[in-house]
C-alpha atoms as a PDB file:
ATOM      1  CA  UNK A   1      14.656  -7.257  10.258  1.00  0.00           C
ATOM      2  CA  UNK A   2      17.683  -5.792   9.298  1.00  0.00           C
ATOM      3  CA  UNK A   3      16.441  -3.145   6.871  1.00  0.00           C
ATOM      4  CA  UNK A   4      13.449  -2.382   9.255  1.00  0.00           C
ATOM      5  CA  UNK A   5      16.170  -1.007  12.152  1.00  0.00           C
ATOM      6  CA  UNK A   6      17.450   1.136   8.945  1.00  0.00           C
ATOM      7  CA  UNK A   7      14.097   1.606   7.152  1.00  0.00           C
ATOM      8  CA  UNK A   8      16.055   4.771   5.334  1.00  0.00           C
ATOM      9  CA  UNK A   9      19.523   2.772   4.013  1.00  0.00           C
ATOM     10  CA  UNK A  10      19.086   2.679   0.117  1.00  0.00           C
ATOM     11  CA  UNK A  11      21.788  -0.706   0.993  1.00  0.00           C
ATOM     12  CA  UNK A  12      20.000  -2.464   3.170  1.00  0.00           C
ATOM     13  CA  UNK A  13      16.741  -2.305   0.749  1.00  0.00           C
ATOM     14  CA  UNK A  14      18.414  -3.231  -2.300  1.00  0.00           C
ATOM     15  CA  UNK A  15      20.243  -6.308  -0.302  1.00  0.00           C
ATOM     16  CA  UNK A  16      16.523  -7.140   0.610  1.00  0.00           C
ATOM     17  CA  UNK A  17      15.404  -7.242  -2.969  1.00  0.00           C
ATOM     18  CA  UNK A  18      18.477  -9.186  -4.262  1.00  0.00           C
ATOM     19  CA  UNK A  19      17.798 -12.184  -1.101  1.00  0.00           C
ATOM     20  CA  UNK A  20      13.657 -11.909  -2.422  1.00  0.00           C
ATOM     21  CA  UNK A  21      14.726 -11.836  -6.213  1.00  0.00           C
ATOM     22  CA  UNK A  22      17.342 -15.101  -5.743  1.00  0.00           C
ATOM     23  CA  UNK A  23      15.004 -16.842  -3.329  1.00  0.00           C
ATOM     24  CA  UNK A  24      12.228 -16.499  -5.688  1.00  0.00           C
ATOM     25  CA  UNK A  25      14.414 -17.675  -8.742  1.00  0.00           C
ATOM     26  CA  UNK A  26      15.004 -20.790  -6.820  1.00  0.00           C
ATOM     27  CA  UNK A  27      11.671 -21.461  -5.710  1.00  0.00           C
ATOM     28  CA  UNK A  28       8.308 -20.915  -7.447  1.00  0.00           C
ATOM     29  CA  UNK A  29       5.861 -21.450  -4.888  1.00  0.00           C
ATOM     30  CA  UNK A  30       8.008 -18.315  -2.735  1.00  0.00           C
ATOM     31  CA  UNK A  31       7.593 -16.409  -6.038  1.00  0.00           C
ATOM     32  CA  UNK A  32       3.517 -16.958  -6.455  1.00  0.00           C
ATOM     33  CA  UNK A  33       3.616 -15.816  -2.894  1.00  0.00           C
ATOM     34  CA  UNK A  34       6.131 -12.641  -3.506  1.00  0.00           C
ATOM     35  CA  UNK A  35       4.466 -11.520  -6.610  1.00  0.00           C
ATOM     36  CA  UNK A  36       1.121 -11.843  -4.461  1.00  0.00           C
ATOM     37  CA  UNK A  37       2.236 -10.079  -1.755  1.00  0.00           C
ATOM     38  CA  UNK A  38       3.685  -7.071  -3.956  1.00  0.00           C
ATOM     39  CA  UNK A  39       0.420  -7.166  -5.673  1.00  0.00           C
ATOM     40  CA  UNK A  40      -1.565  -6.431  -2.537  1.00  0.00           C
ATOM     41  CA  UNK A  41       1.456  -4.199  -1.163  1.00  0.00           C
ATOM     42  CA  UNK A  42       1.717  -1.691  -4.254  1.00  0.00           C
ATOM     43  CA  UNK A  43      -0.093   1.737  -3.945  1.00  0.00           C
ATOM     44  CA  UNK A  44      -3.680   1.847  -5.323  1.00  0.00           C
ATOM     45  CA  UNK A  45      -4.673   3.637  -8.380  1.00  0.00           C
ATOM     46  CA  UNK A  46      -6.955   5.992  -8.821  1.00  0.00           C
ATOM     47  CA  UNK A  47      -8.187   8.158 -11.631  1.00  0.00           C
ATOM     48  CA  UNK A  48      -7.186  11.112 -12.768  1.00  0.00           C
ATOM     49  CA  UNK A  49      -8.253  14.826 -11.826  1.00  0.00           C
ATOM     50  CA  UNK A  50      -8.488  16.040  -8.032  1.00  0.00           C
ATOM     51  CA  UNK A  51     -10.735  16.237  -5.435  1.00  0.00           C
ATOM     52  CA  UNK A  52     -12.194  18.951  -3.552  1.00  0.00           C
ATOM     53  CA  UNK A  53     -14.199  18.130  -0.136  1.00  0.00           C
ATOM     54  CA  UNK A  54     -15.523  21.234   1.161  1.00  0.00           C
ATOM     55  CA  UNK A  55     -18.517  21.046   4.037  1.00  0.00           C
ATOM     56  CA  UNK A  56     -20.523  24.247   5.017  1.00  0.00           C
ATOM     57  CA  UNK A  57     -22.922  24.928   7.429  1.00  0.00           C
ATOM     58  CA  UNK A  58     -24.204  23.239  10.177  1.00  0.00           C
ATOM     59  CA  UNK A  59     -23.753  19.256  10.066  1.00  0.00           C
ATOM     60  CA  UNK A  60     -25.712  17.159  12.911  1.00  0.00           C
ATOM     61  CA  UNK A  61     -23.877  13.384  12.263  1.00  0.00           C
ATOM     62  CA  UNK A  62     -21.028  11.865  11.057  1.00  0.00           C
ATOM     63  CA  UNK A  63     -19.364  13.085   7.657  1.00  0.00           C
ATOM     64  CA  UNK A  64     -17.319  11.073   5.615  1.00  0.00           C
ATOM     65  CA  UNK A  65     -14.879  12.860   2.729  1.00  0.00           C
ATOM     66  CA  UNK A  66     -12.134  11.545   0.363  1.00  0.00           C
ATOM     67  CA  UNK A  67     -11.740  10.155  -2.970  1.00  0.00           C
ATOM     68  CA  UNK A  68     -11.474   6.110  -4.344  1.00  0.00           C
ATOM     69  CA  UNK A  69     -12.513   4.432  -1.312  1.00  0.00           C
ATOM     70  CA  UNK A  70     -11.736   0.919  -1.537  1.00  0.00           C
ATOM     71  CA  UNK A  71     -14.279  -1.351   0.459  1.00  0.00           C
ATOM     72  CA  UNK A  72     -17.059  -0.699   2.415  1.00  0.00           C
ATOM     73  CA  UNK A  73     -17.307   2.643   4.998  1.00  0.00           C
ATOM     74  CA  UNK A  74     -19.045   1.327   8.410  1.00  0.00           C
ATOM     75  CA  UNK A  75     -19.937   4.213  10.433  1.00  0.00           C
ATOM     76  CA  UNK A  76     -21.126   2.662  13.871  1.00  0.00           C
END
């Protein structure tokens, strides 16, 4: 809670990581969760190169752009 009011204070985040880091030296079940959570929280990979979306012309519908879409697109 305290380093969400502060999101920004390099302190408050690396006092957040040193509680996690003990906590999870203590206790391995709060690890397997931490490492789990990290896991899912960490930014996605993608491949290399870029991407260029262009559309021309006249488009009747929905259009869907991007690059390493993760899970299923439901247009409805």
């Amino acid at each position: 809670m305290a380093l969400e009011g502060e999101p920004g204070r390099l302190e408050r985040a690396q006092e957040l990581a040193a509680a996690l880091t003990s906590r999870a030296a203590q206790d391995s079940e709060f690890a397997r969760l931490l490492e789990a959570w990290r896991q899912d929280a960490r930014p996605m990979r993608t491949g290399a190169g870029d991407v260029r979306n262009e559309i021309s012309g006249t488009v009747h519908g929905r259009v869907v752009t991007g690059r390493d879409f993760n899970g299923p697109v439901t247009l409805n």
